[in-house]
Protein backbone atom coordinates (compact mmCIF):
# COMPACT_ATOMS: atom_id res chain seq x y z
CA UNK A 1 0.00 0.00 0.00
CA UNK A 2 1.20 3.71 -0.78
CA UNK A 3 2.50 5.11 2.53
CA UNK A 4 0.06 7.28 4.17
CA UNK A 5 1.83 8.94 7.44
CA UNK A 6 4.69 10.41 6.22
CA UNK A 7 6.32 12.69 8.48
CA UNK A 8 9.79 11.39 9.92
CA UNK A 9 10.33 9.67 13.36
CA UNK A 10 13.62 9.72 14.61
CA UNK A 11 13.07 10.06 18.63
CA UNK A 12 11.57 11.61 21.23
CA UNK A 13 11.29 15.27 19.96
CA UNK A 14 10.15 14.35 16.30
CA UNK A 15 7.42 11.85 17.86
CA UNK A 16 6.53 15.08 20.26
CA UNK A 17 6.17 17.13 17.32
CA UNK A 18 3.43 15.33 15.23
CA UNK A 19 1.95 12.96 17.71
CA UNK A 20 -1.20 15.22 17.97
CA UNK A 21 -1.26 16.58 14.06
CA UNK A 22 -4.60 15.78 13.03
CA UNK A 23 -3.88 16.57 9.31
CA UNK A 24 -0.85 13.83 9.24
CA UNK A 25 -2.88 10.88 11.03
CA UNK A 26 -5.79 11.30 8.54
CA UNK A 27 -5.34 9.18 5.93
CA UNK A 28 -3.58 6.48 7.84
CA UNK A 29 -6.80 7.14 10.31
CA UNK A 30 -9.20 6.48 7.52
CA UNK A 31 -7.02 3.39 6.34
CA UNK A 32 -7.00 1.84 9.70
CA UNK A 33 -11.16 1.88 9.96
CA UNK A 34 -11.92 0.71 6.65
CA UNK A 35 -9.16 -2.30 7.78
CA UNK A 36 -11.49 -3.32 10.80
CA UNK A 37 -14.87 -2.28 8.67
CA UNK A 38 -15.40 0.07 11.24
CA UNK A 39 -17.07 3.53 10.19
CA UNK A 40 -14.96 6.38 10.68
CA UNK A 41 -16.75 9.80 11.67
CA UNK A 42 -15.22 13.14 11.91
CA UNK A 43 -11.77 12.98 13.48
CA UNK A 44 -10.90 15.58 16.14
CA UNK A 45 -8.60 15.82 19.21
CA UNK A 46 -8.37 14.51 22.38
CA UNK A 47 -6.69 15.28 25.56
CA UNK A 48 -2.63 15.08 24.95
CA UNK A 49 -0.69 11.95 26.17
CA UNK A 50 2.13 9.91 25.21
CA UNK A 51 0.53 8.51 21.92
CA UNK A 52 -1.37 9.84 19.39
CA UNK A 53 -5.24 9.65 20.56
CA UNK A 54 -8.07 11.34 18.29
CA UNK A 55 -11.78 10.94 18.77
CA UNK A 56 -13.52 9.44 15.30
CA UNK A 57 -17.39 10.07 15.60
CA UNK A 58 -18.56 7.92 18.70
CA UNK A 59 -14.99 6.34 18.93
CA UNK A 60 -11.82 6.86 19.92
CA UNK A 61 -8.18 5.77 18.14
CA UNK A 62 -5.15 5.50 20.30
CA UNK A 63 -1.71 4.92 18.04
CA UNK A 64 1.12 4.02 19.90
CA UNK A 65 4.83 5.00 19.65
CA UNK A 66 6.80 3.53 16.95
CA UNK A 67 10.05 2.01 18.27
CA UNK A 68 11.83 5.07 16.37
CA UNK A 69 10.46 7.13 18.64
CA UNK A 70 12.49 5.94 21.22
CA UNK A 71 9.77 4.19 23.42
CA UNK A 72 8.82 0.81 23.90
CA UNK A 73 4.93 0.87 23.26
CA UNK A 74 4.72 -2.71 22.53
CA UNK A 75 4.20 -3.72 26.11
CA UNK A 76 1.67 -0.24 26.86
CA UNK A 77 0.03 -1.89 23.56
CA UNK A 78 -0.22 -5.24 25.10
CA UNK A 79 -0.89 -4.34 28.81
CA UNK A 80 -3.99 -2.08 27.90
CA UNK A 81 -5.23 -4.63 25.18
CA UNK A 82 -5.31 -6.80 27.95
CA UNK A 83 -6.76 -4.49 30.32
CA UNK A 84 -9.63 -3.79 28.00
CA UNK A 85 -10.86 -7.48 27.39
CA UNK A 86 -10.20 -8.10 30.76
CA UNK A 87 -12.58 -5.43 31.81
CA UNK A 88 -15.21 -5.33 29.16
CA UNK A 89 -15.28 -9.36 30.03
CA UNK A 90 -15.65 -8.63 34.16
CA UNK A 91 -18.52 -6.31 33.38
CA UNK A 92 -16.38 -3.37 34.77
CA UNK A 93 -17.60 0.27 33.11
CA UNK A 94 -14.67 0.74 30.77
CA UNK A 95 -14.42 1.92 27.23
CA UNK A 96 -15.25 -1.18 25.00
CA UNK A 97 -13.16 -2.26 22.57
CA UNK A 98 -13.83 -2.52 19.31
CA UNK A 99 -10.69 -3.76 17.34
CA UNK A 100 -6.72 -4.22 17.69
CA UNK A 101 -4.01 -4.66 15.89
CA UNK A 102 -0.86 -3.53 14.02
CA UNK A 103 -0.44 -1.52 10.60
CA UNK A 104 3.17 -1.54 8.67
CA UNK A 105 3.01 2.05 7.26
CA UNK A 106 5.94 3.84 6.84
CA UNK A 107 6.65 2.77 10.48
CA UNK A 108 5.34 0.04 12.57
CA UNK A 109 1.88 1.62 14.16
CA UNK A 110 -0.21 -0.69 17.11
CA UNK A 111 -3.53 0.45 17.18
CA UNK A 112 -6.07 0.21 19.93
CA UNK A 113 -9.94 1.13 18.67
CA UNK A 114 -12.74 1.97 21.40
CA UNK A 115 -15.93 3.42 22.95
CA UNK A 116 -15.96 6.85 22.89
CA UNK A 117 -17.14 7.22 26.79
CA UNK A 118 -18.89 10.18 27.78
CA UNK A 119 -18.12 12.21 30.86
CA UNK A 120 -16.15 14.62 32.74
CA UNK A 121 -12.51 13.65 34.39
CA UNK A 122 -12.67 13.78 38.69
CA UNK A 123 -10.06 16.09 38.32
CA UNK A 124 -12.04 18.58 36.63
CA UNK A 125 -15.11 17.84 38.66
CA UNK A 126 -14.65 17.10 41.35
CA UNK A 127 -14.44 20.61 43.33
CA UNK A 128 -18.36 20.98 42.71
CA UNK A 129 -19.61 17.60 44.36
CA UNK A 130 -21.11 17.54 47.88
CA UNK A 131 -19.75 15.12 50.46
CA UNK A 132 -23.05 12.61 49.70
CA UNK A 133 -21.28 12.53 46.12
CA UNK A 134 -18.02 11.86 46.80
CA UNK A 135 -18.75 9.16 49.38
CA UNK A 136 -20.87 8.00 46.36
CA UNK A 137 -18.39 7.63 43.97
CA UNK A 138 -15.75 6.09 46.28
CA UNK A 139 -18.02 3.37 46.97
CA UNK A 140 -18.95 2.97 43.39
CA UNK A 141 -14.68 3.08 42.41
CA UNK A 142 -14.65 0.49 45.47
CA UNK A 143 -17.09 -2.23 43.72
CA UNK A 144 -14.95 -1.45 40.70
CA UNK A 145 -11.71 -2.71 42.04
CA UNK A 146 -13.44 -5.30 44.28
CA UNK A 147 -13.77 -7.01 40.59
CA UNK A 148 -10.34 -5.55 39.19
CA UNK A 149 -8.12 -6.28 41.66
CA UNK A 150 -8.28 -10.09 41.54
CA UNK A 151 -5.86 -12.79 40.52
CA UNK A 152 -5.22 -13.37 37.14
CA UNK A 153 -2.56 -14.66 33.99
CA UNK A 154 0.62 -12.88 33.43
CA UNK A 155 -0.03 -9.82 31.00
CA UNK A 156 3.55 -8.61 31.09
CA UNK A 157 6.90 -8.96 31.87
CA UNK A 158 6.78 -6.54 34.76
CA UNK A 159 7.95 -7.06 38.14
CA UNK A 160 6.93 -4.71 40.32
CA UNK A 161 9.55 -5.84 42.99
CA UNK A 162 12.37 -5.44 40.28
CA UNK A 163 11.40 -2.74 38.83
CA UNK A 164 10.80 -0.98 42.24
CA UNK A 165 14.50 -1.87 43.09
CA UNK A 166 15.54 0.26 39.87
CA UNK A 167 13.45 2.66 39.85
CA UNK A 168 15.31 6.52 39.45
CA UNK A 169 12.83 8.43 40.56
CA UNK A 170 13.46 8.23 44.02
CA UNK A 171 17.27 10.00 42.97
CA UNK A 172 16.05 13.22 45.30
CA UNK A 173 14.97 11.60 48.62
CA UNK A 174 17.64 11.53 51.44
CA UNK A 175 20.22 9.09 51.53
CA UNK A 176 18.88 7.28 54.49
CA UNK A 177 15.61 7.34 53.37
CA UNK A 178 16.72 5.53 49.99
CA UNK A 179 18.59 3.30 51.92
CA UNK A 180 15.58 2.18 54.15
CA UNK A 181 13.57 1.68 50.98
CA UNK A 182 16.31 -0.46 49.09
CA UNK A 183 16.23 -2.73 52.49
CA UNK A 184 12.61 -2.78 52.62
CA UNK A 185 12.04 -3.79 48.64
CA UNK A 186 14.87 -6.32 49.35
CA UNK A 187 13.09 -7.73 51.80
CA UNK A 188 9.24 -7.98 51.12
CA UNK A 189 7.64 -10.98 51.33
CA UNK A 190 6.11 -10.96 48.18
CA UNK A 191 4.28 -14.50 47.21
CA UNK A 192 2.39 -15.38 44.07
CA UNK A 193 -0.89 -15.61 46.20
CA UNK A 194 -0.88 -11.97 46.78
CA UNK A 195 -0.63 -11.04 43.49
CA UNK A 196 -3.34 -9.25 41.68
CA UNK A 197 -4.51 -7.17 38.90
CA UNK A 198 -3.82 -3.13 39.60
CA UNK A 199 -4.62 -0.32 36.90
CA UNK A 200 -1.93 0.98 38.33
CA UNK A 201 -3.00 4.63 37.82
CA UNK A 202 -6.47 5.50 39.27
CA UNK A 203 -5.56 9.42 38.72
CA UNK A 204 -8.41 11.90 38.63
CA UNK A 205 -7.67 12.10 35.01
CA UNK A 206 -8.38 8.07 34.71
CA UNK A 207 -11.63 8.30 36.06
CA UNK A 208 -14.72 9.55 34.16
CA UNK A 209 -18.00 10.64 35.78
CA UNK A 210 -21.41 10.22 33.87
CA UNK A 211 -23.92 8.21 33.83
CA UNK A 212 -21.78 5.60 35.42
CA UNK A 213 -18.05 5.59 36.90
CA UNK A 214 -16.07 4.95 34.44
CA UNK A 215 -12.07 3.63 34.24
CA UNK A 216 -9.96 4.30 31.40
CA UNK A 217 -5.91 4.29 30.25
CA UNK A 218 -5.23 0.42 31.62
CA UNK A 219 -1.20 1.02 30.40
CA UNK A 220 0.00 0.77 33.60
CA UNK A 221 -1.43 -2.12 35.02
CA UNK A 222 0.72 -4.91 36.15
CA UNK A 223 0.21 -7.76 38.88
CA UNK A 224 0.90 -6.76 42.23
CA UNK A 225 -0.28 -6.56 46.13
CA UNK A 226 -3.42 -5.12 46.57
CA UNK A 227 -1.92 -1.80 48.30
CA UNK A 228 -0.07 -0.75 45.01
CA UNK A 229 -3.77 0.23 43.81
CA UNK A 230 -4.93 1.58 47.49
CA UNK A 231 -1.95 3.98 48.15
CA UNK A 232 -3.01 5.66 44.84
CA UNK A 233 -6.75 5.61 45.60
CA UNK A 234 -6.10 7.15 49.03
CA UNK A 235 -2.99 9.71 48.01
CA UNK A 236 -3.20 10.52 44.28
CA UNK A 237 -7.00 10.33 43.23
CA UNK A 238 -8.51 11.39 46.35
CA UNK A 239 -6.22 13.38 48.19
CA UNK A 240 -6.92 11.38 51.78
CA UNK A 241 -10.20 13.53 51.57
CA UNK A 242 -12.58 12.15 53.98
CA UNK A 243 -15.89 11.56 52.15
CA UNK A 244 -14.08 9.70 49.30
CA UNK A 245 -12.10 7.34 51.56
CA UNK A 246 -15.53 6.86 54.02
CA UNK A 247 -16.83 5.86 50.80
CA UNK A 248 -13.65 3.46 49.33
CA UNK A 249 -12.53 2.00 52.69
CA UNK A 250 -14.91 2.40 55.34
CA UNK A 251 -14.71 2.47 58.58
CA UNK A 252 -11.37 2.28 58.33
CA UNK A 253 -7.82 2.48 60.93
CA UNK A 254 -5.48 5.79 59.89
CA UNK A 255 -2.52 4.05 61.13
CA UNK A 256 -2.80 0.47 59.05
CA UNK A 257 -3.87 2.39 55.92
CA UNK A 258 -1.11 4.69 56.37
CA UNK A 259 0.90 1.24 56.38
CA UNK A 260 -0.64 -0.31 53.66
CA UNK A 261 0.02 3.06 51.22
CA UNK A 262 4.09 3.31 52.43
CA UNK A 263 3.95 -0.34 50.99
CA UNK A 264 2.20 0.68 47.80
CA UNK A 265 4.05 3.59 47.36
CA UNK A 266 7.40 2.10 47.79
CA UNK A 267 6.48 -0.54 45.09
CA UNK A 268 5.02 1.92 42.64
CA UNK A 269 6.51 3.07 39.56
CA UNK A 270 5.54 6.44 40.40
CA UNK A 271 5.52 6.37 44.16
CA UNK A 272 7.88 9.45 44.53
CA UNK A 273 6.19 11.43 42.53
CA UNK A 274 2.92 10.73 44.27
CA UNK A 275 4.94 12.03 47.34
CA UNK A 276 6.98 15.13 46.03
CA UNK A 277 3.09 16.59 44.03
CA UNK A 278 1.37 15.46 47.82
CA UNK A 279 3.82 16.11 50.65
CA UNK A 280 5.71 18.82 49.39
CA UNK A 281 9.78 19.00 50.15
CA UNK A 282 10.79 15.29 49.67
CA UNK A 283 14.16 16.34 52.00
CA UNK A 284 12.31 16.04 55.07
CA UNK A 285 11.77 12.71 54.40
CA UNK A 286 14.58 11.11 56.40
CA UNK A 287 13.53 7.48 56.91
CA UNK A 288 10.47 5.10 56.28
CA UNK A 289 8.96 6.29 60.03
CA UNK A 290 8.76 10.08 59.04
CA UNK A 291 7.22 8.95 55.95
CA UNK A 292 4.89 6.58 58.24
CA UNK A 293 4.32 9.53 60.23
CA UNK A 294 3.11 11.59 57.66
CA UNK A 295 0.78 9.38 55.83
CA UNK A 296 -0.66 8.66 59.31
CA UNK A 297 -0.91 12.32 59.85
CA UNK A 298 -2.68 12.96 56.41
CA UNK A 299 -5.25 10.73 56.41
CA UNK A 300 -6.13 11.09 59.99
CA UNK A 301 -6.48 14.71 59.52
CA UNK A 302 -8.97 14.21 56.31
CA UNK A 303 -10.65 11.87 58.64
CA UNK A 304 -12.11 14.24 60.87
């Protein structure tokens, strides 16, 4: 077939530069529809991310990375394949999915093909709701991940202890503080029984409020203890605020939560982050009690 995206890829930059061009996608757009015998509607934008994502009529086309780019999509491609079926199968309120695969254009483009869901992010929303709502929704997100996070096949290659161990995001934390958390990775007692099914990134941007809940972007989802998921729940999507966590967890104990996210966010790819955009200077974090401390003193604090 003639080539039909034809602007160069070279790295990071070049992908950065034409990832949301409507006008270039187009015909490769058009291509990829009449492929699955899917009808393709007007194509427009949606919001930025690391691939190229455009809403066509009542559906939405995600494109991942080339490997010229620089990036490895193949496993994002795979893990939120994966995520999809696993969620449309579970009954979960996800995006459907409507086709995937791979087209050899001028580079090698994965394609993901889905319900276009409507609704409005938490994030953007979320200021306006009452307390009723937000204990609402946190018991609706908790019935949600009652059915996500379960046991199921490996998806991946990820391991979340490994990768945890590597992990160079933690670079700006104090020395003794990195060294606790190196000792504590090194020694969790991780077995293959407590392994289950995380998104892996319940952010306020992830979650979509409509007519029903709904969860979307499953590209970080590995298999992993259950408090990988809960320490971003409680710290990055609801901020420890009391009516959502009444709603997610209960009746539940400040101190052993606070345990169960230091856990969660020691494993997680993007633990430190979670901490330095929620706790503020990161150099006052001398050693896994002060971060204890903290936690405890966060969510007890949104508690009452």
């Amino acid at each position: 077939m003639p080539t039909l995206f034809r602007p160069e890829i070279r790295d990071g930059d070049s992908w950065g530069a034409v990832y949301q061009s409507i006008g270039d996608w187009r015909p490769l757009i058009r291509y990829i529809f009449d492929k699955e015998g899917l009808e393709c509607g007007p194509i427009g934008p949606c919001t930025p991310g690391t691939n190229a994502v455009f809403q066509a009529g009542n559906r939405i086309i995600k494109i991942f990375a080339p490997g010229e780019s620089g990036m490895d999509s193949a496993s994002d491609f795979q893990t939120e394949r994966f995520g999809l079926r696993r969620a449309n199968g579970l009954g979960i309120a996800a995006p459907r999915l409507y086709a995937a695969g791979q087209v050899d254009d001028r580079y090698r483009f994965r394609y993901l093909i889905m319900e276009r869901v409507d609704g409005k992010a938490l994030g953007s929303v979320g200021h306006t709701f009452s307390d009723a709502q937000k204990t609402r929704i946190g018991r609706q997100l908790r019935r949600i991940t009652e059915k996500l996070n379960t046991g199921c096949e490996a998806f991946n290659e990820v391991k979340v202890v490994e990768r945890a161990l590597g992990c160079k995001r933690w670079q700006d934390f104090p020395d003794s503080f990195t060294g606790e958390r190196l000792r504590f990775l090194r020694n969790y007692p991780l077995n293959q029984k407590d392994l289950v099914y995380v998104h892996g990134d319940l952010n306020p941007d992830n979650l979509l409020v409509g007519e029903r809940l709904t969860v979307i972007d499953f590209a970080d989802a590995v298999l992993a203890p259950a408090c990988y998921e809960e320490a971003v729940v409680a710290c990055e999507l609801f901020g420890c605020e009391g009516p959502y966590m009444r709603g997610y967890f209960g009746d539940y104990d400040g101190a052993a939560l606070a345990q169960r996210c230091l856990e969660g966010l020691l494993l997680h790819n993007f633990g430190a982050n979670i901490l330095r955009d929620n706790l503020g200077n990161v150099s006052e974090l001398t050693g896994l009690d002060v971060l204890r401390e903290r936690l405890s003193g966060w969510i007890q604090a949104e508690k009452e």
